[in-house]
N, C-alpha and C. Protein backbone atom coordinates (compact mmCIF):
# COMPACT_ATOMS: atom_id res chain seq x y z
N UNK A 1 68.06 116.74 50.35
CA UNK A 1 69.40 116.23 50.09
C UNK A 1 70.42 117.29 50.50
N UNK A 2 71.55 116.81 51.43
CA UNK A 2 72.32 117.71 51.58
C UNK A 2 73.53 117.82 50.77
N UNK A 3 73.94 118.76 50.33
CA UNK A 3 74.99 119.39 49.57
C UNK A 3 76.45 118.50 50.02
N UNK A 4 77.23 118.22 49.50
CA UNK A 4 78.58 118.20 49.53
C UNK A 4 79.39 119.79 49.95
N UNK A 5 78.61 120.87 49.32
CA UNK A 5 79.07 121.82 50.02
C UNK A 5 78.46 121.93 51.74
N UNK A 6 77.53 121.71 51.79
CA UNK A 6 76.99 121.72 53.07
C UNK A 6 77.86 120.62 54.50
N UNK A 7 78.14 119.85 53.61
CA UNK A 7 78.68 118.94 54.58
C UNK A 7 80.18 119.28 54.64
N UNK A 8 80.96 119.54 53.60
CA UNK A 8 82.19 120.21 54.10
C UNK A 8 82.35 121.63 55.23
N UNK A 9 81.28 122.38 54.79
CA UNK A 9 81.33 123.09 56.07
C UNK A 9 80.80 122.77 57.23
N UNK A 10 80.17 121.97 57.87
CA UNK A 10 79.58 121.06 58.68
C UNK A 10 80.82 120.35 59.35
N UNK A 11 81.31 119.59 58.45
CA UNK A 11 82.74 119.32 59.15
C UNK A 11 83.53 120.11 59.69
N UNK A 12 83.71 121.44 58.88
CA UNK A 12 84.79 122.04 59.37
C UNK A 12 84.32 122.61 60.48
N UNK A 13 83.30 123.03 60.61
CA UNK A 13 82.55 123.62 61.93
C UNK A 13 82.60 122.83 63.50
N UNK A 14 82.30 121.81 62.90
CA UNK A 14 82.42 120.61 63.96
C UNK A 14 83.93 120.56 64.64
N UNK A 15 85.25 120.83 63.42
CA UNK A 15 86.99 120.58 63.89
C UNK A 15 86.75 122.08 64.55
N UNK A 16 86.28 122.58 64.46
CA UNK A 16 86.51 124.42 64.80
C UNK A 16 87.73 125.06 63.52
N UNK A 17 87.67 124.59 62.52
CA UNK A 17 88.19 125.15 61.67
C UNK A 17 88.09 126.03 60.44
N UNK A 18 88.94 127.10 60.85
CA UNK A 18 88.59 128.43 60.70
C UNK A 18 88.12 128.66 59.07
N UNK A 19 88.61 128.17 58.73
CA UNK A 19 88.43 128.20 57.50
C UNK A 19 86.78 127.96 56.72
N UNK A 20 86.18 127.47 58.26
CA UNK A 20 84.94 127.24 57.77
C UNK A 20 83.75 128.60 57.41
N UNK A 21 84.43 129.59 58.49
CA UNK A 21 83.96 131.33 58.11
C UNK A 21 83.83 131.59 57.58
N UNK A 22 85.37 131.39 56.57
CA UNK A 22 85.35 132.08 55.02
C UNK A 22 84.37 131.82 54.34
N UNK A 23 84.45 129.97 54.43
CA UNK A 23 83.61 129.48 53.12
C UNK A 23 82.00 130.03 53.52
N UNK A 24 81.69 129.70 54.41
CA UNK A 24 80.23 130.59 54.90
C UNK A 24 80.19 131.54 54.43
N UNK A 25 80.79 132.65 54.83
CA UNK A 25 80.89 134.17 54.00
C UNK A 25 80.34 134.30 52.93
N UNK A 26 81.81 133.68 51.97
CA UNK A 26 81.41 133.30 50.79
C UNK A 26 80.05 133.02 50.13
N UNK A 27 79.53 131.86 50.72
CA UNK A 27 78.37 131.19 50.23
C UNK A 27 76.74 131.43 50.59
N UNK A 28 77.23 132.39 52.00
CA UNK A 28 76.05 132.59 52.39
C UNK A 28 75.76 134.03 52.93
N UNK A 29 76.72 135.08 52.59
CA UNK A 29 76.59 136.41 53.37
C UNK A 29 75.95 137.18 52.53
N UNK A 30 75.74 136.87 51.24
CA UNK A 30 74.35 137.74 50.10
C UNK A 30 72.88 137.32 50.38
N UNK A 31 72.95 136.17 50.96
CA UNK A 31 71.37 135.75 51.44
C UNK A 31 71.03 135.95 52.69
N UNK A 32 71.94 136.27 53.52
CA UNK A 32 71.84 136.77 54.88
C UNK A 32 72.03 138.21 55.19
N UNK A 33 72.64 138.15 54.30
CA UNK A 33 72.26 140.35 53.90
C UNK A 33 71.06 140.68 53.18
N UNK A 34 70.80 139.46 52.32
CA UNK A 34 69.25 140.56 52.34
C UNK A 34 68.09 139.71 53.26
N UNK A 35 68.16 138.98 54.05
CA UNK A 35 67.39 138.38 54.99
C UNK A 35 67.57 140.04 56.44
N UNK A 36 68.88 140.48 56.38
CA UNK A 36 68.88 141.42 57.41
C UNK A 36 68.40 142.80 56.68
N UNK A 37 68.55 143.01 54.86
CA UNK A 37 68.09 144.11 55.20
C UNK A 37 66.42 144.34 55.19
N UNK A 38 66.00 143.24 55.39
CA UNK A 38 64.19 143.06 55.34
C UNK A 38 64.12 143.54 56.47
N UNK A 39 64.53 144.26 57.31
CA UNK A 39 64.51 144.05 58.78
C UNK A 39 65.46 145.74 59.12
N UNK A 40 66.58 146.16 58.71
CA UNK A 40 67.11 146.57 59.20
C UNK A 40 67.45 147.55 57.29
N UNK A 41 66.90 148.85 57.29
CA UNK A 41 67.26 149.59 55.96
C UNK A 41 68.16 150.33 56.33
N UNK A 42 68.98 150.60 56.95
CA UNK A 42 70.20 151.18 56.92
C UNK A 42 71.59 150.20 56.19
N UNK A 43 72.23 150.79 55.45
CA UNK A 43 73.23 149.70 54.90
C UNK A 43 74.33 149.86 56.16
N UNK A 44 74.73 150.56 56.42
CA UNK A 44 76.00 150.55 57.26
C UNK A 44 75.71 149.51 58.98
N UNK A 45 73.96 150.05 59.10
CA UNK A 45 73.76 148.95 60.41
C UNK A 45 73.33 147.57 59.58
N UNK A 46 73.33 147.10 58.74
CA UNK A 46 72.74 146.10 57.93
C UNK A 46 74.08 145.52 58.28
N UNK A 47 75.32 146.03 57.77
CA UNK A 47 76.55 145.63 57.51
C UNK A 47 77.46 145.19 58.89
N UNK A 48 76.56 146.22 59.58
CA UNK A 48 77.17 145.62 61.33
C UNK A 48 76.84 144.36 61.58
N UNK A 49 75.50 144.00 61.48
CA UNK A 49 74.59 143.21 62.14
C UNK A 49 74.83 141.37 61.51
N UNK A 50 75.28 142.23 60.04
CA UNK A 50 75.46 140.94 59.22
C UNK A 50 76.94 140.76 60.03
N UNK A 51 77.91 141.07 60.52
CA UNK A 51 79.22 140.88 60.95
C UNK A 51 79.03 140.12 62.41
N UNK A 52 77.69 140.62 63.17
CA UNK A 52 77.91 140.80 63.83
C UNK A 52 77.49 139.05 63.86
N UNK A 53 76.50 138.92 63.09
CA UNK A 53 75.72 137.30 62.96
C UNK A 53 77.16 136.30 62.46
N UNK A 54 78.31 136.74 61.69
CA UNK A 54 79.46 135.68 61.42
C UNK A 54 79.88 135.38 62.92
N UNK A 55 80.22 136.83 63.52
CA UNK A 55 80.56 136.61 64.61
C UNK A 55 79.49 135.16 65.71
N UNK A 56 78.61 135.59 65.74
CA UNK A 56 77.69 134.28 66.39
C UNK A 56 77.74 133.34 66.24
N UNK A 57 77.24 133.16 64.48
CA UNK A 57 77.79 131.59 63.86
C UNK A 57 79.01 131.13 64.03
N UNK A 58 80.18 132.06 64.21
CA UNK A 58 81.44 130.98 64.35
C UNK A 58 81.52 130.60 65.97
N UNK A 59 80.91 131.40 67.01
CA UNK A 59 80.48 130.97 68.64
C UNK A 59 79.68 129.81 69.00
N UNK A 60 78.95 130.06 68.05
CA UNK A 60 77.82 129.13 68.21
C UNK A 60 77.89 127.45 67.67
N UNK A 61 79.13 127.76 66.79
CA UNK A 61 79.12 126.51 65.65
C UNK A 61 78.98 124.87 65.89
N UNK A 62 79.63 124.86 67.45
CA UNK A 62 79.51 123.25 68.38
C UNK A 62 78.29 123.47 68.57
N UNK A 63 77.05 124.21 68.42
CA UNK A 63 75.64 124.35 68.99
C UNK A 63 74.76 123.87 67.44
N UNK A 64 75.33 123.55 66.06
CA UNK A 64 74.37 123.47 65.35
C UNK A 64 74.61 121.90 65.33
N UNK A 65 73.47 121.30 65.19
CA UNK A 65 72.85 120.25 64.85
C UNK A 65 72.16 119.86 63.56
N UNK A 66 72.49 119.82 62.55
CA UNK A 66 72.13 118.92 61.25
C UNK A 66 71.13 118.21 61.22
N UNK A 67 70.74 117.22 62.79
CA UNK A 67 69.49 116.61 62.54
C UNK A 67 68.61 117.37 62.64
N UNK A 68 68.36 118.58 62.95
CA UNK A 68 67.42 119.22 63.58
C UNK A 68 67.16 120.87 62.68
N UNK A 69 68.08 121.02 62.22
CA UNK A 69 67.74 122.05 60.45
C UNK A 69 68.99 122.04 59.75
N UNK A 70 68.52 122.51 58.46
CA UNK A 70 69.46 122.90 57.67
C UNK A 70 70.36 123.53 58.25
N UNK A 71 71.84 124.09 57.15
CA UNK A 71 72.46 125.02 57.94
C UNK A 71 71.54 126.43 57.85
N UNK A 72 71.88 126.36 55.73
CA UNK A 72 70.79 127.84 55.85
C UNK A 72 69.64 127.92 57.23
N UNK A 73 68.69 127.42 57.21
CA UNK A 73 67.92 127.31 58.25
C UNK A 73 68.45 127.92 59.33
N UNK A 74 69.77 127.75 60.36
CA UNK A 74 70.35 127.89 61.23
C UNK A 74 70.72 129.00 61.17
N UNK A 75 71.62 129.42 59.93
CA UNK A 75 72.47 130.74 59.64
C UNK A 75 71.47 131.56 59.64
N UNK A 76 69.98 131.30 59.17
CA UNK A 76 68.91 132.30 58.88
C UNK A 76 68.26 132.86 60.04
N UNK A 77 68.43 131.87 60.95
CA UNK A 77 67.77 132.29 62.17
C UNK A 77 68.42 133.33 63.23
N UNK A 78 70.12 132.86 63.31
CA UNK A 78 70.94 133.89 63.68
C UNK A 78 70.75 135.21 63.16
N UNK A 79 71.08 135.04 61.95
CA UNK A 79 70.90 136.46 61.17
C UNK A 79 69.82 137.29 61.53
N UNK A 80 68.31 136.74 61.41
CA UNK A 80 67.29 137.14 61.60
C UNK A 80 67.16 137.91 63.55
N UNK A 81 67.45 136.82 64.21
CA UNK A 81 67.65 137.20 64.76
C UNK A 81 68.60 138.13 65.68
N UNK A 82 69.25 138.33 65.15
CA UNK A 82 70.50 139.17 65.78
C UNK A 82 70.22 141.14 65.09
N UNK A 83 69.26 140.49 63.79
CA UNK A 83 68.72 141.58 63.13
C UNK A 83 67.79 142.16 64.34
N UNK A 84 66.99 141.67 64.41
CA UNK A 84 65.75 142.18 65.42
C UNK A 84 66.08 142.77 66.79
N UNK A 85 67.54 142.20 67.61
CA UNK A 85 68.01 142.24 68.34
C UNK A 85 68.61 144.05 68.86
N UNK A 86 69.26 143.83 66.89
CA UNK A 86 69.57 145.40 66.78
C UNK A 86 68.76 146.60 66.65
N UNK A 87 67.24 146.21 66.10
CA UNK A 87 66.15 147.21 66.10
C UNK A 87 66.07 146.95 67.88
N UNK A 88 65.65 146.37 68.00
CA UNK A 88 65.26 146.62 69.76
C UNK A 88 66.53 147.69 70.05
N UNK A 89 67.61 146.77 70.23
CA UNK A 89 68.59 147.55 70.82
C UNK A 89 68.75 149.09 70.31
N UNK A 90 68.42 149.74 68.86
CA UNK A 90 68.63 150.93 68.44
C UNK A 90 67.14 151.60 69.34
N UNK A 91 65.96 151.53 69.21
CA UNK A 91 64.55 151.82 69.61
C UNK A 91 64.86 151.90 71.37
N UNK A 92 65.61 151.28 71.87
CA UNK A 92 65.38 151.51 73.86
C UNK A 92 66.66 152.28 73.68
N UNK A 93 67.43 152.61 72.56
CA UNK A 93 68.92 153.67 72.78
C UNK A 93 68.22 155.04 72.59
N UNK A 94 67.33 155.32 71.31
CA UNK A 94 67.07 156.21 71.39
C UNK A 94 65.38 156.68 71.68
N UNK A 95 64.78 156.06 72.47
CA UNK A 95 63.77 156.55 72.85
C UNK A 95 63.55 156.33 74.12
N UNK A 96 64.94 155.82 75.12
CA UNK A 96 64.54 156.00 76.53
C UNK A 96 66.29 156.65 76.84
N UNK A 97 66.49 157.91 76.34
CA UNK A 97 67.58 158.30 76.75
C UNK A 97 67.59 159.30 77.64
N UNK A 98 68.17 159.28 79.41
CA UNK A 98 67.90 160.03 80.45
C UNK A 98 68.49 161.39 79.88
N UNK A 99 67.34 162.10 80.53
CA UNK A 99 67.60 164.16 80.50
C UNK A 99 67.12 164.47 81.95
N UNK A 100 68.78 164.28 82.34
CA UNK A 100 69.20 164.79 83.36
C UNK A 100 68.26 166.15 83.90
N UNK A 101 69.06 167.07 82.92
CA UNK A 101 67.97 168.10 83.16
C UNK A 101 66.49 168.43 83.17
N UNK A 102 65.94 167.69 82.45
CA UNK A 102 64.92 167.54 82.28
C UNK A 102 63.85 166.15 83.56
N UNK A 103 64.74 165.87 83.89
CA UNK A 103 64.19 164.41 84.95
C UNK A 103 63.88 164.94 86.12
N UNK A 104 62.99 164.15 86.60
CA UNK A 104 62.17 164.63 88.06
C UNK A 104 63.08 163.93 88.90
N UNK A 105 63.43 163.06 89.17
CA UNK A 105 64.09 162.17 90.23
C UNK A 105 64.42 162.98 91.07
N UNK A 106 65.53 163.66 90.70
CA UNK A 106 66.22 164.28 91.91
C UNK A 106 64.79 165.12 92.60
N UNK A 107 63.64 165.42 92.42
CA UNK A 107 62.91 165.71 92.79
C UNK A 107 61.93 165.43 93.28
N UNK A 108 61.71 164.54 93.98
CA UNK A 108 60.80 163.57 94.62
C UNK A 108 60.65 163.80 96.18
N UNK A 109 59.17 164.46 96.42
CA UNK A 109 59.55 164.88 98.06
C UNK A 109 59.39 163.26 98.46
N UNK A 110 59.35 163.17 99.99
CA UNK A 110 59.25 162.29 100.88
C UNK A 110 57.60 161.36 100.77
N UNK A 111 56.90 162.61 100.86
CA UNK A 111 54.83 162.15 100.54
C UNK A 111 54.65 161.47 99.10
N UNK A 112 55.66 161.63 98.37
CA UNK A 112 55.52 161.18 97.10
C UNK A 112 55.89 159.40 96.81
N UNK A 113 56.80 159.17 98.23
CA UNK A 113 57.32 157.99 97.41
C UNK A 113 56.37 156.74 98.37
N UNK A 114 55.91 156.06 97.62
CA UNK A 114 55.15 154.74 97.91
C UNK A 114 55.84 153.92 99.05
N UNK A 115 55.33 154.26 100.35
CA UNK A 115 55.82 153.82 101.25
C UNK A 115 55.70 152.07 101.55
N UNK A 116 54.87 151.78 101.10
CA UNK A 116 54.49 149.93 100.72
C UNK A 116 55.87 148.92 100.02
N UNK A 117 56.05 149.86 99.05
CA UNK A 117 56.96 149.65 97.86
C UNK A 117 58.43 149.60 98.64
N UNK A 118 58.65 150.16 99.36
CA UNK A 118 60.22 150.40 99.36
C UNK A 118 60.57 149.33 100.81
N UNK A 119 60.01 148.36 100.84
CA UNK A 119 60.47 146.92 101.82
C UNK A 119 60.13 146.17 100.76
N UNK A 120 60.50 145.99 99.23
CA UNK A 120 59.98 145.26 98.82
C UNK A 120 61.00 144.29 98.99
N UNK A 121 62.68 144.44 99.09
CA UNK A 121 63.28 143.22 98.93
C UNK A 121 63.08 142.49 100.63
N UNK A 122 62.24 142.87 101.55
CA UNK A 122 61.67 142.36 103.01
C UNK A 122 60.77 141.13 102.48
N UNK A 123 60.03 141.73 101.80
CA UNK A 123 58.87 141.16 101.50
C UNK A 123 59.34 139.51 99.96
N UNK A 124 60.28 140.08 99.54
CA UNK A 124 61.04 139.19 98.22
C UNK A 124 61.13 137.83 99.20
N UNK A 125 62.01 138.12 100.55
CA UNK A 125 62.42 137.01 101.09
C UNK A 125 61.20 135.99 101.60
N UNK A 126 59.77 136.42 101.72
CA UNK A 126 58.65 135.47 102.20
C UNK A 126 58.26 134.78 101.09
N UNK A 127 58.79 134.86 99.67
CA UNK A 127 58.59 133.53 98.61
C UNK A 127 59.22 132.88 98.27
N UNK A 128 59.02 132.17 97.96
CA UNK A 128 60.00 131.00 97.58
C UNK A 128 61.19 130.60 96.83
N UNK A 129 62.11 130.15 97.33
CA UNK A 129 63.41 131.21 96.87
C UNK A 129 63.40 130.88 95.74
N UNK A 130 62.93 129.73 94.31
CA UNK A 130 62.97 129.72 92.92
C UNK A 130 63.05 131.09 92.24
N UNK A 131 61.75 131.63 93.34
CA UNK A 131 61.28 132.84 93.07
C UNK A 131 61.82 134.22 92.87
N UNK A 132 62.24 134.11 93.99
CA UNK A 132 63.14 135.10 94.93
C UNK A 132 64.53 134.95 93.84
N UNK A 133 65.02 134.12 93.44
CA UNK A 133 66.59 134.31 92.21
C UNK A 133 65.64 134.97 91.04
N UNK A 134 64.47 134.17 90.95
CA UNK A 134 64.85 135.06 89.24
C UNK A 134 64.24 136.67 89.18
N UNK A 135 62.98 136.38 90.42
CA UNK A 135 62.94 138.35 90.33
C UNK A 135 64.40 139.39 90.59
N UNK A 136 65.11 138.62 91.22
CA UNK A 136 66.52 139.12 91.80
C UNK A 136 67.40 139.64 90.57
N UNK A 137 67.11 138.23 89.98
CA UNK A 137 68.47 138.49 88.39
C UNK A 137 68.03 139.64 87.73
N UNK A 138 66.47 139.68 87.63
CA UNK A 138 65.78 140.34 86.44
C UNK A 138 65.55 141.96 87.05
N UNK A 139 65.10 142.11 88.06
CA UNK A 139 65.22 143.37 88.91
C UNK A 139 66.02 143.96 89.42
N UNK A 140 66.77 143.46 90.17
CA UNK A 140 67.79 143.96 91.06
C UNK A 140 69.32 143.82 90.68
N UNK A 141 69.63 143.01 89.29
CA UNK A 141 70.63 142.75 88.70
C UNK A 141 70.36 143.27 87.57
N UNK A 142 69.23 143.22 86.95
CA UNK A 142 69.43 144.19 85.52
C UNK A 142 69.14 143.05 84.58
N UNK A 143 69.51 141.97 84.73
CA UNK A 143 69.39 140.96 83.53
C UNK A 143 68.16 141.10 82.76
N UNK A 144 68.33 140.80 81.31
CA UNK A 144 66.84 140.27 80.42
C UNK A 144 66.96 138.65 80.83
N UNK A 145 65.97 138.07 79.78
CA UNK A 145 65.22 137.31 80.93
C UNK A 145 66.48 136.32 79.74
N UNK A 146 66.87 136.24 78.73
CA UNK A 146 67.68 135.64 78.32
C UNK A 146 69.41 135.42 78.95
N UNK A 147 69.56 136.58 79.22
CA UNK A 147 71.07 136.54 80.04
C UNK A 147 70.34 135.82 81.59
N UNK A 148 69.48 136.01 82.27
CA UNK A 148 68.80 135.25 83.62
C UNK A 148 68.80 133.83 83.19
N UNK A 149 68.40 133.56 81.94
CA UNK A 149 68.65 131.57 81.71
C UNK A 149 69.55 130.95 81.70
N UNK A 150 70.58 132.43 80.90
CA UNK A 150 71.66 131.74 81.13
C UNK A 150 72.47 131.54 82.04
N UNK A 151 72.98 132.90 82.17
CA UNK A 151 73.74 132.67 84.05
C UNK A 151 73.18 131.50 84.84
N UNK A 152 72.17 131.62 85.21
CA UNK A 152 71.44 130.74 86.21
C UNK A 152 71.50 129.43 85.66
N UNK A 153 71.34 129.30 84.09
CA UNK A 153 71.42 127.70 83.63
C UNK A 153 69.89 127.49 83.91
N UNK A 154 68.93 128.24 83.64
CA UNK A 154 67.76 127.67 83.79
C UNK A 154 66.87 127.94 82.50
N UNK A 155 65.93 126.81 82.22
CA UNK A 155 65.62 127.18 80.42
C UNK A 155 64.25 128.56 80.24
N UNK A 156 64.64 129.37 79.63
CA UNK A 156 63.90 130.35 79.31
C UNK A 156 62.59 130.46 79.54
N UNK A 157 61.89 129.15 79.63
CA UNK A 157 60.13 128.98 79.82
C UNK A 157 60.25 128.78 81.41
N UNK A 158 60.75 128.25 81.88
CA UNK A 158 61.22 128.49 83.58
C UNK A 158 61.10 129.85 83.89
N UNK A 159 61.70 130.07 82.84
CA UNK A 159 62.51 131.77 83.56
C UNK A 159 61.31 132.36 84.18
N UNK A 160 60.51 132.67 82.94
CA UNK A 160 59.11 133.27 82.29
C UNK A 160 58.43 132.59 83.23
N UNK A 161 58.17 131.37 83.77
CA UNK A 161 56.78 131.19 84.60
C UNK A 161 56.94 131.45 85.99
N UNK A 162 58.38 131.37 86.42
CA UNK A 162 58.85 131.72 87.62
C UNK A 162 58.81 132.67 88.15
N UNK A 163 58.96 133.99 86.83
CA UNK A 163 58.60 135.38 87.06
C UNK A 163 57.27 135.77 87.39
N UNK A 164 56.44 135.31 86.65
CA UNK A 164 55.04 135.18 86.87
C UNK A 164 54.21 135.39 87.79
N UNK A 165 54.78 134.10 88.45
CA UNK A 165 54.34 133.08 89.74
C UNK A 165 55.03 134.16 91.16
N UNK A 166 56.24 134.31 91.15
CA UNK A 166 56.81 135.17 91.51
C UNK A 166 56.07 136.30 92.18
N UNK A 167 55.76 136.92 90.47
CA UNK A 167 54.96 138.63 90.45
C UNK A 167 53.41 138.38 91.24
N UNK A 168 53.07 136.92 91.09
CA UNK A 168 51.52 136.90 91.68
C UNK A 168 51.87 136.34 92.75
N UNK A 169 52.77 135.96 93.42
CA UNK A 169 53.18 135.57 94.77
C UNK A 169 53.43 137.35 95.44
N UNK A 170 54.17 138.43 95.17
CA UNK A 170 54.10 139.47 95.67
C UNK A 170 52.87 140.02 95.94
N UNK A 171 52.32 140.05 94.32
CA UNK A 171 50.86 140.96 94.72
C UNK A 171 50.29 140.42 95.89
N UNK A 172 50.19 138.82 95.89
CA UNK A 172 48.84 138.60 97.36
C UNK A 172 49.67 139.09 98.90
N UNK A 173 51.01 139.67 98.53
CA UNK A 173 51.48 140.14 99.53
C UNK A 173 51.13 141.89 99.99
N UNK A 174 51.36 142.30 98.54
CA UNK A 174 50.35 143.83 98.52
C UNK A 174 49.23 144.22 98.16
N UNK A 175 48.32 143.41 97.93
CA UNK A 175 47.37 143.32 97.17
C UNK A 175 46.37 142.04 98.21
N UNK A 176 46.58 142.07 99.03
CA UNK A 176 45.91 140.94 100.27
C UNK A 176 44.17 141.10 100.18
């Protein structure tokens, strides 16, 4: 059974009216703070992350659907996820941070570098171009494979088999 509170914010979400934040806040930012701090024990990044999830839910709000979950349900999943988002994002900040000084790059003779490897965007163009965009977005543009679905407008399990197919379309190119 859904709430009368549930459905007033439902509405207001639906007008885009602002007012529907607050009442969320209100009603639901103690259960979504401790849904983030299961996940995230710092209070001050707890406190980001939870801001950062209002922020989503009020972006996202023409995207929830009622037939298809609760709100909690919805709000929980943002939260949750936007939590996890921020461990990733803290874990590749500080455990792949370049030392310049310390880095080989600039040091790489000529015998060292994989001479096969470096025509690879020669070799990109003999597959098929499905192919050829999404190794492009994901390699040579930088994208995760989520910003690649989106830009492109193509659904995430695409993304993923295209890459795949893709990566085993190269190998029988180096790997013959």
């Amino acid at each position: 059974m859904i709430s009368s509170l549930e459905i007033q914010i439902v509405s207001l979400l639906e007008q885009g009216d602002k007012k529907a934040i607050s009442i969320l806040y209100d009603n639901y930012s103690d259960a979504l703070y401790g849904v983030i701090k299961k996940i995230i024990s710092d209070d001050d990044t707890a406190q980001d992350v939870l801001q950062e999830s209002f922020v989503k839910i009020w972006r996202y709000s023409d995207k929830y659907d009622s037939s298809k979950a609760k709100l909690f349900t919805w709000l929980y999943r943002i939260a949750y996820n936007t939590a996890i988002d921020k461990v990733r994002s803290l874990k590749n900040k500080d455990g792949n941070e370049v030392q310049i000084d310390k880095s080989s790059v600039y040091k790489i003779s000529a015998g060292e570098l994989n001479e096969d490897v470096l025509d690879i965007q020669k070799h990109l163009k003999s597959i098929d171009e499905k192919y050829q965009i999404v190794i492009n977005a994901l390699f040579f543009e930088g994208m995760t494979q989520q910003e690649a679905s989106e830009e492109l407008d193509i659904p995430l399990g695409t993304i993923k088999s295209r890459l795949k197919i893709g990566l085993r379309e190269l190998k029988k190119i180096y790997n013959p």
